[in-house]
N, C-alpha and C. Protein backbone atom coordinates (compact mmCIF):
# COMPACT_ATOMS: atom_id res chain seq x y z
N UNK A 1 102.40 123.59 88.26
CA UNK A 1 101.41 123.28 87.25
C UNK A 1 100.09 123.95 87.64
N UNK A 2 99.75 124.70 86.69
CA UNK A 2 98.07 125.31 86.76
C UNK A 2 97.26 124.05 87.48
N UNK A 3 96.04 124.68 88.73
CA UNK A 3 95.53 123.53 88.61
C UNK A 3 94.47 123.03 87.77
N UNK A 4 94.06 124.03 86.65
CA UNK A 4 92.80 123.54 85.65
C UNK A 4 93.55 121.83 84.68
N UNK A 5 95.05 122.41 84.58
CA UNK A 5 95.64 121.15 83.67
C UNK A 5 95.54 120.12 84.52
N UNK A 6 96.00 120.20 85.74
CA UNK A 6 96.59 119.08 87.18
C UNK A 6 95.23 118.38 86.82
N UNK A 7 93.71 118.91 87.00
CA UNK A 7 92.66 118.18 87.10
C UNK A 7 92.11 117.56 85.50
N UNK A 8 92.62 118.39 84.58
CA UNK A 8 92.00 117.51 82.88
C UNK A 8 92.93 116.37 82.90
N UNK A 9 94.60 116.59 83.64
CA UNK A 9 95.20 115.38 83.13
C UNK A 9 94.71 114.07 84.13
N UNK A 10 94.51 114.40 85.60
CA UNK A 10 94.04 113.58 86.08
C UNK A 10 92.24 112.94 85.81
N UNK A 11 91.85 113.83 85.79
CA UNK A 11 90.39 113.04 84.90
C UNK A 11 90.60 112.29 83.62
N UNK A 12 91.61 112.25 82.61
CA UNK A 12 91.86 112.06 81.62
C UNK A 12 92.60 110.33 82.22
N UNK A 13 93.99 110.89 82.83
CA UNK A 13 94.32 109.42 83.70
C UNK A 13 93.00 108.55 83.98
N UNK A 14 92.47 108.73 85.04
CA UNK A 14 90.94 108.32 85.02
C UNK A 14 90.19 107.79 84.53
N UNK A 15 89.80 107.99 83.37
CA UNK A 15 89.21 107.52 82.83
C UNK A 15 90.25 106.44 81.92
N UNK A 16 91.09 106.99 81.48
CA UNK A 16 92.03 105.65 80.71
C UNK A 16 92.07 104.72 81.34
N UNK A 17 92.03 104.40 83.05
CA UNK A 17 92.84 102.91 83.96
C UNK A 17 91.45 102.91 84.26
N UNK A 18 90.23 103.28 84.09
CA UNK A 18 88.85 103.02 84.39
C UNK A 18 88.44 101.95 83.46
N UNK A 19 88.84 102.50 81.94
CA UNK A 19 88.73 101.63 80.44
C UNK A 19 89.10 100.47 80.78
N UNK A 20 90.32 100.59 81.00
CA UNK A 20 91.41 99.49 80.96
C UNK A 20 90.87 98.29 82.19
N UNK A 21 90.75 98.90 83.00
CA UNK A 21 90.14 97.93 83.84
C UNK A 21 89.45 97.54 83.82
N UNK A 22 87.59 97.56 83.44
CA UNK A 22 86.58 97.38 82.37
C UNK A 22 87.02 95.99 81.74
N UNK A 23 88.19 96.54 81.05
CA UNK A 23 88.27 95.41 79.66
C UNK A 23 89.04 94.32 80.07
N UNK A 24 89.91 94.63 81.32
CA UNK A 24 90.88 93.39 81.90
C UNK A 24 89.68 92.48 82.95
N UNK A 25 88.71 93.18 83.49
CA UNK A 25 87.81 92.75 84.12
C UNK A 25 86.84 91.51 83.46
N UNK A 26 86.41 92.55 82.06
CA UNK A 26 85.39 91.44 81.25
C UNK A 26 86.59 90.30 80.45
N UNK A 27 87.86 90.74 80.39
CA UNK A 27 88.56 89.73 79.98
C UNK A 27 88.76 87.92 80.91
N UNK A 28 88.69 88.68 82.03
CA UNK A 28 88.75 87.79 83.50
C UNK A 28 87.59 86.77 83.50
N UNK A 29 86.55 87.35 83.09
CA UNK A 29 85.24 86.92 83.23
C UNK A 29 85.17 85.80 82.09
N UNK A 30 85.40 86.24 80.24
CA UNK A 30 85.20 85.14 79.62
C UNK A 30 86.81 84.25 79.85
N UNK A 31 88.13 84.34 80.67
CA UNK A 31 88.75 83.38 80.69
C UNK A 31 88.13 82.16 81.76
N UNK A 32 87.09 82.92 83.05
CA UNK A 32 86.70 81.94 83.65
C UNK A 32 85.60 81.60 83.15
N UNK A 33 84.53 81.94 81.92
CA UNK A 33 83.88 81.07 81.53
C UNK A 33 83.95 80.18 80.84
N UNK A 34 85.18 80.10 80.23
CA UNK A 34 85.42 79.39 78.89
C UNK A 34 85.72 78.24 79.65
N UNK A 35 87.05 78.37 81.23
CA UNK A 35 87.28 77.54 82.37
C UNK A 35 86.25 76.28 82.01
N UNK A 36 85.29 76.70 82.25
CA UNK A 36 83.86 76.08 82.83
C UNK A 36 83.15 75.49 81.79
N UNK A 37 83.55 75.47 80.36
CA UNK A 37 82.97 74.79 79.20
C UNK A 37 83.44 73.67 79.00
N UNK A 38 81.92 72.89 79.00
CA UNK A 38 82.54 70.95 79.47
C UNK A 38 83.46 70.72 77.68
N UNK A 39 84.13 69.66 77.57
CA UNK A 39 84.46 69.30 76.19
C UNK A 39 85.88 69.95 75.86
N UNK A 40 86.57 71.21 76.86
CA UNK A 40 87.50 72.04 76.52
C UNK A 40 88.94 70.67 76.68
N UNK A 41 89.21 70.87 75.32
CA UNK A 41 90.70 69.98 75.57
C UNK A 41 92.14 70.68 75.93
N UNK A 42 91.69 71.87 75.88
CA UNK A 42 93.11 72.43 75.61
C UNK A 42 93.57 72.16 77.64
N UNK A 43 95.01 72.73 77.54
CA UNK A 43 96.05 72.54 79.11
C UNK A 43 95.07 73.53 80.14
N UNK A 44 94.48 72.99 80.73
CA UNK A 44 94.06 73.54 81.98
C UNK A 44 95.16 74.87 82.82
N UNK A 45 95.93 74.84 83.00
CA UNK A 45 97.06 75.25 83.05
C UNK A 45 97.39 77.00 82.49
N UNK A 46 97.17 77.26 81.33
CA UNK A 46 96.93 77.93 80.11
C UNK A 46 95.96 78.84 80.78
N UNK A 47 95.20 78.40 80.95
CA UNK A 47 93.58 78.96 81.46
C UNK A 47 94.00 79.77 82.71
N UNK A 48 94.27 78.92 83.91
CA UNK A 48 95.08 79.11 85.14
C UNK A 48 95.58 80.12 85.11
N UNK A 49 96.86 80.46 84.26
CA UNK A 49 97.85 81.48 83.67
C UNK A 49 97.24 82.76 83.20
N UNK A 50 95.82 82.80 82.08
CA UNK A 50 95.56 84.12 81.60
C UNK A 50 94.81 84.21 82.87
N UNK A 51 93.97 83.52 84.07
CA UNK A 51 93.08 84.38 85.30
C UNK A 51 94.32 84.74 85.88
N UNK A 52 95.07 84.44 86.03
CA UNK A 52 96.47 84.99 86.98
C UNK A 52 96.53 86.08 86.73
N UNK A 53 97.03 86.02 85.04
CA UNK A 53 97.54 87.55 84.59
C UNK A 53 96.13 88.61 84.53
N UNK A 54 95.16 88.39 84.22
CA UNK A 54 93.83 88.95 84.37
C UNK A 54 93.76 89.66 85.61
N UNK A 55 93.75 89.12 86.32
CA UNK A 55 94.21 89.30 88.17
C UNK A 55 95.06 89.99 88.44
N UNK A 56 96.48 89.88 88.16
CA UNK A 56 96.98 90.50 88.75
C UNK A 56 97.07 92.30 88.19
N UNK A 57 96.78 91.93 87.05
CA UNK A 57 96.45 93.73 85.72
C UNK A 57 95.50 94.26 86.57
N UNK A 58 94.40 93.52 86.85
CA UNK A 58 93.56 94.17 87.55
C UNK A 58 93.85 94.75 88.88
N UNK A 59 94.59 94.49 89.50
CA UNK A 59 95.29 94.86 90.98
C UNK A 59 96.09 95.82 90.72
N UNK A 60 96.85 95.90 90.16
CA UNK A 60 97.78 97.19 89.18
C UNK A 60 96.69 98.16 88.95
N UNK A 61 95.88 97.93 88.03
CA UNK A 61 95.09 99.15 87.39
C UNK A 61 93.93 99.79 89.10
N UNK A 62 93.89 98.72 90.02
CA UNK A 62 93.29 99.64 91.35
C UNK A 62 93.91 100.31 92.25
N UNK A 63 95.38 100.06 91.96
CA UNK A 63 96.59 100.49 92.41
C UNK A 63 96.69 101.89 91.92
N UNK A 64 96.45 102.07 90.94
CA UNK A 64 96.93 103.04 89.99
C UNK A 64 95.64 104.27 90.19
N UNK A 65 94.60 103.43 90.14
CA UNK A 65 92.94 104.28 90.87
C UNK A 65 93.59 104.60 92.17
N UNK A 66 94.33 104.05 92.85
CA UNK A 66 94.16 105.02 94.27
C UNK A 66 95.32 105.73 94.23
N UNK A 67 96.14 105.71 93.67
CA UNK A 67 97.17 106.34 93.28
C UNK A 67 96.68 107.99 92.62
N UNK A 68 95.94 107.75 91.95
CA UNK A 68 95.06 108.82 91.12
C UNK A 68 94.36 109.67 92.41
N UNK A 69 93.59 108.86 93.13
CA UNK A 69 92.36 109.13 94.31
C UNK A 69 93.46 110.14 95.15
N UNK A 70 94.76 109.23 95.44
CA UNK A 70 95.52 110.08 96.13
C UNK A 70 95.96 111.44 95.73
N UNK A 71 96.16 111.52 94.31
CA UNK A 71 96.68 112.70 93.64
C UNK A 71 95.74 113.84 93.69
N UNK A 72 94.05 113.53 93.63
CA UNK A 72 92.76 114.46 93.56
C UNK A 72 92.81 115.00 95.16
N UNK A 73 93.56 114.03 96.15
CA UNK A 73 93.26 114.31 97.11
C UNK A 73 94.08 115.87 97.28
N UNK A 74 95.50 115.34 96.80
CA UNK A 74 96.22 116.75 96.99
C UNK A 74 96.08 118.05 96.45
N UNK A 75 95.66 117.40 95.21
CA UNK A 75 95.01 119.15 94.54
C UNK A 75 94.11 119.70 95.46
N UNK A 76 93.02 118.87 96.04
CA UNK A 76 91.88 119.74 96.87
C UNK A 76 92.64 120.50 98.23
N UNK A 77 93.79 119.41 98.42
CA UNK A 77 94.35 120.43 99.42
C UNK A 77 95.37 121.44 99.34
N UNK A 78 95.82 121.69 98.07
CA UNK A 78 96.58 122.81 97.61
C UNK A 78 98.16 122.26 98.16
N UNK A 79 98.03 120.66 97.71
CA UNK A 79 99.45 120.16 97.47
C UNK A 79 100.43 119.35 96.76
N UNK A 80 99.48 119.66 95.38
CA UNK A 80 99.68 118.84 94.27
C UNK A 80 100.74 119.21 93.90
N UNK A 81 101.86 118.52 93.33
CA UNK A 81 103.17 118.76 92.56
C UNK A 81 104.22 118.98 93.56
N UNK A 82 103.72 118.66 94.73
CA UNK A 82 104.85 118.08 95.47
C UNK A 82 104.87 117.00 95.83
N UNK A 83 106.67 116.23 96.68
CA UNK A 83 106.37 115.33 96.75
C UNK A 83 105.95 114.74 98.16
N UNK A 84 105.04 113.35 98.47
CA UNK A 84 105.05 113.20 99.37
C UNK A 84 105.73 113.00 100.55
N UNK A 85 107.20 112.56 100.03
CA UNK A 85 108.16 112.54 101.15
C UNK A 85 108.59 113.16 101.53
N UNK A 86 109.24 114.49 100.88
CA UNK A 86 110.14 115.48 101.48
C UNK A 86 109.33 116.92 100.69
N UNK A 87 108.29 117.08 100.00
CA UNK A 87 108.04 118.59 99.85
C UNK A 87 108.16 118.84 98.83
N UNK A 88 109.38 118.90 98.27
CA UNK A 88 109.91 118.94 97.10
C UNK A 88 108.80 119.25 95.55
N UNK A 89 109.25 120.14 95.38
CA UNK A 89 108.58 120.54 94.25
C UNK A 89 108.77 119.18 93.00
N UNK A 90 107.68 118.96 92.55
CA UNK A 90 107.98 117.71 91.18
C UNK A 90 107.47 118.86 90.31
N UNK A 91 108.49 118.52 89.10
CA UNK A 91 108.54 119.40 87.47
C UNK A 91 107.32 118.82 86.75
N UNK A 92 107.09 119.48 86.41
CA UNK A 92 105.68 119.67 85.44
C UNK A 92 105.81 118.37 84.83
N UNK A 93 107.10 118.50 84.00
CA UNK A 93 107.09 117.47 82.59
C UNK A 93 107.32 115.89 83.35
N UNK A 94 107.22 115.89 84.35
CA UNK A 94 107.13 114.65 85.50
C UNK A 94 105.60 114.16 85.40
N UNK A 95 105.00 115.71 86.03
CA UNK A 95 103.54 115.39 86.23
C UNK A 95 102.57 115.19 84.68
N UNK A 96 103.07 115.68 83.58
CA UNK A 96 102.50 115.78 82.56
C UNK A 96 102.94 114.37 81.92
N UNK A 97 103.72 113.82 82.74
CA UNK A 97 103.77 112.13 82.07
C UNK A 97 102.94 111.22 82.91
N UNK A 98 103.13 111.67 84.58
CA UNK A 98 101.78 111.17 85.42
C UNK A 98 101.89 111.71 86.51
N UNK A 99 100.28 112.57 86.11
CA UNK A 99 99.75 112.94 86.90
C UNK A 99 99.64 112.72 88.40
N UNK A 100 99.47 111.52 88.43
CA UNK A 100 99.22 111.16 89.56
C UNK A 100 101.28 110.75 90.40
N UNK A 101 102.05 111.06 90.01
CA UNK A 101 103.53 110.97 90.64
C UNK A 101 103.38 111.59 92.01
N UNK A 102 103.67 110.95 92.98
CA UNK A 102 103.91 111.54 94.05
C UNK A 102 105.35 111.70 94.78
N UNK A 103 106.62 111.00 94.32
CA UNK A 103 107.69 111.84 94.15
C UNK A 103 108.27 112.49 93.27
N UNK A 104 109.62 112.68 93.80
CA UNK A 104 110.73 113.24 92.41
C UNK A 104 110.84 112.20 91.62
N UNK A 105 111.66 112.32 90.40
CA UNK A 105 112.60 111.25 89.69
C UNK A 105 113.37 110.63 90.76
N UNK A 106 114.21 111.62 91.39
CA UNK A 106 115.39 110.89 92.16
C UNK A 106 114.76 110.30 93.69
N UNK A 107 113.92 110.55 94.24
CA UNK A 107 113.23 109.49 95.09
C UNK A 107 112.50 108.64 94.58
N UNK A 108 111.73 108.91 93.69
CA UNK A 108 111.56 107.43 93.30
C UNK A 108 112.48 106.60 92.60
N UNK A 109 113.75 106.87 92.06
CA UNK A 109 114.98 105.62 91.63
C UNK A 109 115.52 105.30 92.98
N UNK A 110 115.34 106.10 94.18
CA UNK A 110 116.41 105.32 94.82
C UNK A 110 114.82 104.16 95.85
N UNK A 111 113.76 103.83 95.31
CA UNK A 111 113.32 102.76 95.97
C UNK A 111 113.47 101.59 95.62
């Protein structure tokens, strides 16, 4: 893969799990304020459940930032589109679904 594309698709990645995280973030924020509003009848429980899932999206989407961080790392070192375990060249239409992949198809099914 050219590296002018390697870097629009990864800035592009980027900024999408940047959004996303943003919005799972401020989502986090009004489930724990609402938490905190005296008079609330509804299942405590409920509440509990969307900071969970709030939480854990958010851990995914920083996962996915260093996942990315890792991928910028390899372009700068002129070793992007391979993989990290064995070398291996990864196919474009791999990387053009994400960028940031750091194996094959077939190493990553057999984890």
């Amino acid at each position: 893969m050219e590296e002018d594309r390697a870097r629009a698709l990864l800035a592009a990645e980027r900024t999408r799990v940047e959004q996303l995280l943003r919005e799972t973030l401020a989502a986090g924020q009004e489930d724990r304020s609402a938490a905190n509003e005296p008079g609330d009848l509804t299942d405590p429980t409920e509440r509990l459940t969307a900071e969970e899932g709030d939480d854990a999206i958010a851990g995914s989407l920083r996962e996915r930032l260093a996942a990315i961080d890792r991928a910028e790392h390899r372009l700068a070192e002129g070793v992007f589109g391979r993989s990290v375990r064995s070398g291996l060249t990864i196919p474009d239409d791999r990387l053009e679904a994400d960028p940031a992949a750091e194996l094959t198809v077939g190493e990553a099914s057999q984890m």
